[in-house]
C-alpha atoms as a PDB file:
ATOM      1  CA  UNK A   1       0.000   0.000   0.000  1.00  0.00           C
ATOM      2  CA  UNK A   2       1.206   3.293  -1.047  1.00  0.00           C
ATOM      3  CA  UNK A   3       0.520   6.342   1.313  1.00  0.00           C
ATOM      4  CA  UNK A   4       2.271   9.899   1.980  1.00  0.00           C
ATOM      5  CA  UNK A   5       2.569  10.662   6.106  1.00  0.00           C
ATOM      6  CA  UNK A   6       5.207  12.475   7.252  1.00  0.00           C
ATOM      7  CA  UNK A   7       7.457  10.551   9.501  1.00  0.00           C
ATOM      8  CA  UNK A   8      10.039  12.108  12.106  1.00  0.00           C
ATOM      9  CA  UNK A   9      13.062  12.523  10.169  1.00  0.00           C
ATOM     10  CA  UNK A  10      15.530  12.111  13.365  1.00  0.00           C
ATOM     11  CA  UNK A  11      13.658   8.473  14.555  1.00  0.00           C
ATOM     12  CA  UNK A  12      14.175   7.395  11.283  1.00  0.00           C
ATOM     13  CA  UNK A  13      18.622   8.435  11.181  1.00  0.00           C
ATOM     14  CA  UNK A  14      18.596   6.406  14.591  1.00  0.00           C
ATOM     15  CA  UNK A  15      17.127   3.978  13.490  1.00  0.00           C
ATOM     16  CA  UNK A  16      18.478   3.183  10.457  1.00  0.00           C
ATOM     17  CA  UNK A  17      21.793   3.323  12.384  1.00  0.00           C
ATOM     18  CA  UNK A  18      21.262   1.599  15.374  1.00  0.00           C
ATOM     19  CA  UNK A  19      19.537  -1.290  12.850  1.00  0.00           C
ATOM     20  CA  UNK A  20      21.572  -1.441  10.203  1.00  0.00           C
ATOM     21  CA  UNK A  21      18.923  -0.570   7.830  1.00  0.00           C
ATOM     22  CA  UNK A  22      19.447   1.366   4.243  1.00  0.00           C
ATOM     23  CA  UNK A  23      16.225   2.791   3.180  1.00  0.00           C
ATOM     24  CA  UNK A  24      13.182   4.399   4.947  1.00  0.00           C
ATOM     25  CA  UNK A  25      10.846   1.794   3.641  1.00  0.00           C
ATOM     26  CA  UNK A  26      13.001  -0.882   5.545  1.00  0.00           C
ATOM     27  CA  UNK A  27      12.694   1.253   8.643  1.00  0.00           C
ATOM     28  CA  UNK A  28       8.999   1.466   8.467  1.00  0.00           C
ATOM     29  CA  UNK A  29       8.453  -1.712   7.764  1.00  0.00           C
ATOM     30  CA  UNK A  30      10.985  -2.898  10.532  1.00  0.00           C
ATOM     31  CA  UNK A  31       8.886  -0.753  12.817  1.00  0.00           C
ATOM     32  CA  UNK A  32       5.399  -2.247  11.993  1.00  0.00           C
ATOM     33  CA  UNK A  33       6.540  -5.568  12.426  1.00  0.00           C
ATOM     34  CA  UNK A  34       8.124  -4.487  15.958  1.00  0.00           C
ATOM     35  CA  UNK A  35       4.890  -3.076  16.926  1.00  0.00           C
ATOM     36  CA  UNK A  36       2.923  -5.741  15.782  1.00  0.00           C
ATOM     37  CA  UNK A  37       5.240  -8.330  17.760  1.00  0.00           C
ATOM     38  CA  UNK A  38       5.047  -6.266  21.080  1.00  0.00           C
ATOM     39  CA  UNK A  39       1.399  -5.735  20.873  1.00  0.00           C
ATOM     40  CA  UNK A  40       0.709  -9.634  20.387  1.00  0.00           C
ATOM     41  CA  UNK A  41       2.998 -10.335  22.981  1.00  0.00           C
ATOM     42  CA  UNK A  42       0.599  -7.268  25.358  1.00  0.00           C
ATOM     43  CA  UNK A  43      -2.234  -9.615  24.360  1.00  0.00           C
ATOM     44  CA  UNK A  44      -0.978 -12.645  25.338  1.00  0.00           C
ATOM     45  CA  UNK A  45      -0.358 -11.516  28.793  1.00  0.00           C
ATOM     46  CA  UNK A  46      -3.344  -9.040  29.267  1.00  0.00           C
ATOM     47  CA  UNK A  47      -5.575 -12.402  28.419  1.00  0.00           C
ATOM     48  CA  UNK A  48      -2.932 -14.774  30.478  1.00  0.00           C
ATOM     49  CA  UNK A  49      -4.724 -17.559  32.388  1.00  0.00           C
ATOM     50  CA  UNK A  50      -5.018 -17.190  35.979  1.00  0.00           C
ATOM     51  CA  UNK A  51      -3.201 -19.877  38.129  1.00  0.00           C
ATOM     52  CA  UNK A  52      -6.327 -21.021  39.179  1.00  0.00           C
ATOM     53  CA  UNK A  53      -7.073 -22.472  35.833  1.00  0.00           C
ATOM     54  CA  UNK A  54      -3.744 -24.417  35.361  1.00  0.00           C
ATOM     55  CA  UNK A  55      -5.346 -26.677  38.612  1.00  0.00           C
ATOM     56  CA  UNK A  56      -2.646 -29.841  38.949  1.00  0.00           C
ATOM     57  CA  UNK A  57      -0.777 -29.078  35.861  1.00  0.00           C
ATOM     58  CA  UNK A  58       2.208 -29.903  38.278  1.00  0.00           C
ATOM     59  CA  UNK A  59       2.938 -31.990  41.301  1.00  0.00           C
ATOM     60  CA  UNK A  60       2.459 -29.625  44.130  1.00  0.00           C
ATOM     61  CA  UNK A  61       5.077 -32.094  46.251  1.00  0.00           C
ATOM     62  CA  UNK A  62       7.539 -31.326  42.999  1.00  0.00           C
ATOM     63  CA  UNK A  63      10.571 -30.093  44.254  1.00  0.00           C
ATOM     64  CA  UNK A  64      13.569 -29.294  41.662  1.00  0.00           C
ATOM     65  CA  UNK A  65      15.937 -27.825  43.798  1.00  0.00           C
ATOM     66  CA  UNK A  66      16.051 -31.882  45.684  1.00  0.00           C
ATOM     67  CA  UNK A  67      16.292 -33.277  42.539  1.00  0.00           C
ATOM     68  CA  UNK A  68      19.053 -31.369  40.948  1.00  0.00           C
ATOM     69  CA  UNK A  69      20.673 -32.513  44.657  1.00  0.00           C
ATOM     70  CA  UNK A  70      19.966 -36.106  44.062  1.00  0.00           C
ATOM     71  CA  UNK A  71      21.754 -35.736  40.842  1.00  0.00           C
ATOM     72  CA  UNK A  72      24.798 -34.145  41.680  1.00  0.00           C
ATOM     73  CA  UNK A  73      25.447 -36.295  45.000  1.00  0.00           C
END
């Protein structure tokens, strides 16, 4: 999609050299995808389960810390 916005000049320098990144478009599109991925990732723990819901997913009586004893003894 082709659009005309006007973008802040200095963002883009930085980024482009903190990147690596040649052209504008690369920097834009670098950005989107960044925002996308962090907004997902918001989702995913705004709609996180409670720990009520994971129920006996593990052993309460689990205990790593004696097991990673038991091994090195």
């Amino acid at each position: 999609m082709k659009t005309t916005i006007d973008i802040d000049t200095e963002k883009v320098r930085r980024l482009m050299k903190t990147t690596g990144l040649k052209t504008c478009k690369a920097v834009v599109d670098y950005a989107l995808a960044e925002a996308d991925r962090t907004a997902r990732i918001d989702k995913l723990v705004r709609e996180a389960l409670p720990d009520s819901a994971y129920g006996d997913a593990v052993d309460p009586h689990y205990d790593a810390y004696a097991i990673r004893h038991k091994r090195r003894s």
